[in-house]
Every structure is written in C-alpha cells, then in structure tokens.
C-alpha atoms as a PDB file:
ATOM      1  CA  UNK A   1       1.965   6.798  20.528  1.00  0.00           C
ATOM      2  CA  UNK A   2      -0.221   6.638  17.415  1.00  0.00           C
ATOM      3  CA  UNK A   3      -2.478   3.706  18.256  1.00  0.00           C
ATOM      4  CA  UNK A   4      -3.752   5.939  21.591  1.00  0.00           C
ATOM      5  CA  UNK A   5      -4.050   9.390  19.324  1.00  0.00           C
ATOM      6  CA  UNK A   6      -5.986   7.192  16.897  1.00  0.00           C
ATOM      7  CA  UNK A   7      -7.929   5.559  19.123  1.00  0.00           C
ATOM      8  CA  UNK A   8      -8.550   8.855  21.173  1.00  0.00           C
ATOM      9  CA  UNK A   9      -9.483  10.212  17.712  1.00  0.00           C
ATOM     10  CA  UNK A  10     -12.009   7.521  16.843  1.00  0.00           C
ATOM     11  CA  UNK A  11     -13.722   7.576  20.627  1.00  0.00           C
ATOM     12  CA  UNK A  12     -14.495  11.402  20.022  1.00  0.00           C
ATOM     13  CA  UNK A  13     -15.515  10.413  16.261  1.00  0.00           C
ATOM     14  CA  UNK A  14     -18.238   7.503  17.875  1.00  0.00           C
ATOM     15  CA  UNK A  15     -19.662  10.357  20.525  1.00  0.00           C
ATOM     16  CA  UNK A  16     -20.089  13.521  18.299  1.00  0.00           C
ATOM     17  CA  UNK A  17     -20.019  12.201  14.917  1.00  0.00           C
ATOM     18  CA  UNK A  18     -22.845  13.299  12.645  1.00  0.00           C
ATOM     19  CA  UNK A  19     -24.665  11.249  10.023  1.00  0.00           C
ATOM     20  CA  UNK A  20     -23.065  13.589   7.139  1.00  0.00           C
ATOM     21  CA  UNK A  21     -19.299  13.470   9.588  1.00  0.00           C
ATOM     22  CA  UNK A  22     -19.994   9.243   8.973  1.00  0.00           C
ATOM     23  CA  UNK A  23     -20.913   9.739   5.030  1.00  0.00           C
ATOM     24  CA  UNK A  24     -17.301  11.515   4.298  1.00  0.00           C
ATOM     25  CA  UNK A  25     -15.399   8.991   6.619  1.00  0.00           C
ATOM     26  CA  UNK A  26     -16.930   6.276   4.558  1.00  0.00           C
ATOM     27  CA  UNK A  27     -15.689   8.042   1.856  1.00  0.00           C
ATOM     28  CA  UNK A  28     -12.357   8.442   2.985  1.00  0.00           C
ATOM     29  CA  UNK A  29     -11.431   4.900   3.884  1.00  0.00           C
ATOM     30  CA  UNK A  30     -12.718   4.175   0.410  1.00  0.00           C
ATOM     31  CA  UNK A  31     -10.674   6.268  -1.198  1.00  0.00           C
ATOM     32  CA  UNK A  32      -7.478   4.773   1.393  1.00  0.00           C
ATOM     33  CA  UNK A  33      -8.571   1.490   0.446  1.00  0.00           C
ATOM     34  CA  UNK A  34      -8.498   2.199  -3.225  1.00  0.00           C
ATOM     35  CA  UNK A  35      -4.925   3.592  -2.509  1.00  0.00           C
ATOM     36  CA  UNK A  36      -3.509   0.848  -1.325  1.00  0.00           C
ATOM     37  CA  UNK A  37      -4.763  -1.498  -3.942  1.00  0.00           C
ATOM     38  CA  UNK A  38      -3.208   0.524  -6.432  1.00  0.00           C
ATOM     39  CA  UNK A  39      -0.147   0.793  -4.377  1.00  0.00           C
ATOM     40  CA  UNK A  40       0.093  -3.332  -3.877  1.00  0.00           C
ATOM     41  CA  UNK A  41      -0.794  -3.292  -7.628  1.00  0.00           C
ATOM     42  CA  UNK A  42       2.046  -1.375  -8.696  1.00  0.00           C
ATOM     43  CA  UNK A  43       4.621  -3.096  -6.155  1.00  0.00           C
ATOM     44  CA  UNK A  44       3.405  -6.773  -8.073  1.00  0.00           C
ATOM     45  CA  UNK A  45       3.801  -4.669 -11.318  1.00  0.00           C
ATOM     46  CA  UNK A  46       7.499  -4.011 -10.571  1.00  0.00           C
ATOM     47  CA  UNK A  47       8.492  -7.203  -9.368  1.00  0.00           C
ATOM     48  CA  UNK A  48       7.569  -9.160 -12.234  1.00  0.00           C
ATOM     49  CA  UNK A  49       8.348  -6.510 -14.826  1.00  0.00           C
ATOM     50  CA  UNK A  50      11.613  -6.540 -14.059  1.00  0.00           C
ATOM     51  CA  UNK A  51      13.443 -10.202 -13.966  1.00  0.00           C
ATOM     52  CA  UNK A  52      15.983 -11.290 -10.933  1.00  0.00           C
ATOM     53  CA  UNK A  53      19.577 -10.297 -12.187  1.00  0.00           C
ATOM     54  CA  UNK A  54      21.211 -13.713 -13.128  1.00  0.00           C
ATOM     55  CA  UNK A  55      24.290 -14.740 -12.602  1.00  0.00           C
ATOM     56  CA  UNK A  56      27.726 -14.021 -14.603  1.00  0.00           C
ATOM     57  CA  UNK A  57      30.383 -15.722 -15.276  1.00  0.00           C
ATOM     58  CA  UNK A  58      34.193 -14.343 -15.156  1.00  0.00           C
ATOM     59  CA  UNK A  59      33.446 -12.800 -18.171  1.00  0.00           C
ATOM     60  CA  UNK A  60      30.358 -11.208 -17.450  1.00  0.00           C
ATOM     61  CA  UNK A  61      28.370 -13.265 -19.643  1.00  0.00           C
ATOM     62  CA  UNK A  62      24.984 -15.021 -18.438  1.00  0.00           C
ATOM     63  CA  UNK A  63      25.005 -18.801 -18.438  1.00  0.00           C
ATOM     64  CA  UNK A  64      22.059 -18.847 -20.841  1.00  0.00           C
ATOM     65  CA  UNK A  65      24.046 -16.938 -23.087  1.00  0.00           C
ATOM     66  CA  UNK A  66      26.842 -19.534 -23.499  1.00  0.00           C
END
C-alpha cells in the first residue's frame, strides 16, 4: 500500500512541483539522509561498545578469568 501512495505522491510532485516546492524537497532528503547516517552510526557505536557476553563456567566465572 505505501509504494502506490508514494509513488502517487511523487507523480503529483513531478506535474505541479515548483522550483522553490524542489529546493525544500532537496532539503528534506538531505536532512533524511543525514538521519540515517547518524542512525547507522550509532547502531556500529553500540555494537562494538559493548563486547559479546562470554561464556561461564558452572561457577559463573569467564574462562579468561581462570
């Protein structure tokens, strides 16, 4: 369903758009592209921040620990 309101969206954008409607669109997707960066940024952040849990023994210790 969103792909055709999207693309229904971006058909009416192409025929009635004006120079200035284009200008803040450019904008936009900038500022989405930006967005994501930052989001794919912090997701890398996280993963390597915080190590894989090891593994315990029966006593709960961590085999680099013994």
């Amino acid at each position: 369903m969103r792909v055709f309101v999207e693309a229904a969206l971006v058909r009416h954008a192409a025929k009635h758009a004006t120079p200035r409607d284009i200008g803040e669109l450019r904008d936009a997707l900038e500022a989405n592209r930006a967005a994501i960066a930052r989001q794919e940024h912090a997701r890398e952040v996280l993963e390597t921040a915080h190590p894989p849990r090891r593994e315990h023994d029966a006593e709960g210790v961590p085999p680099a620990w013994r």
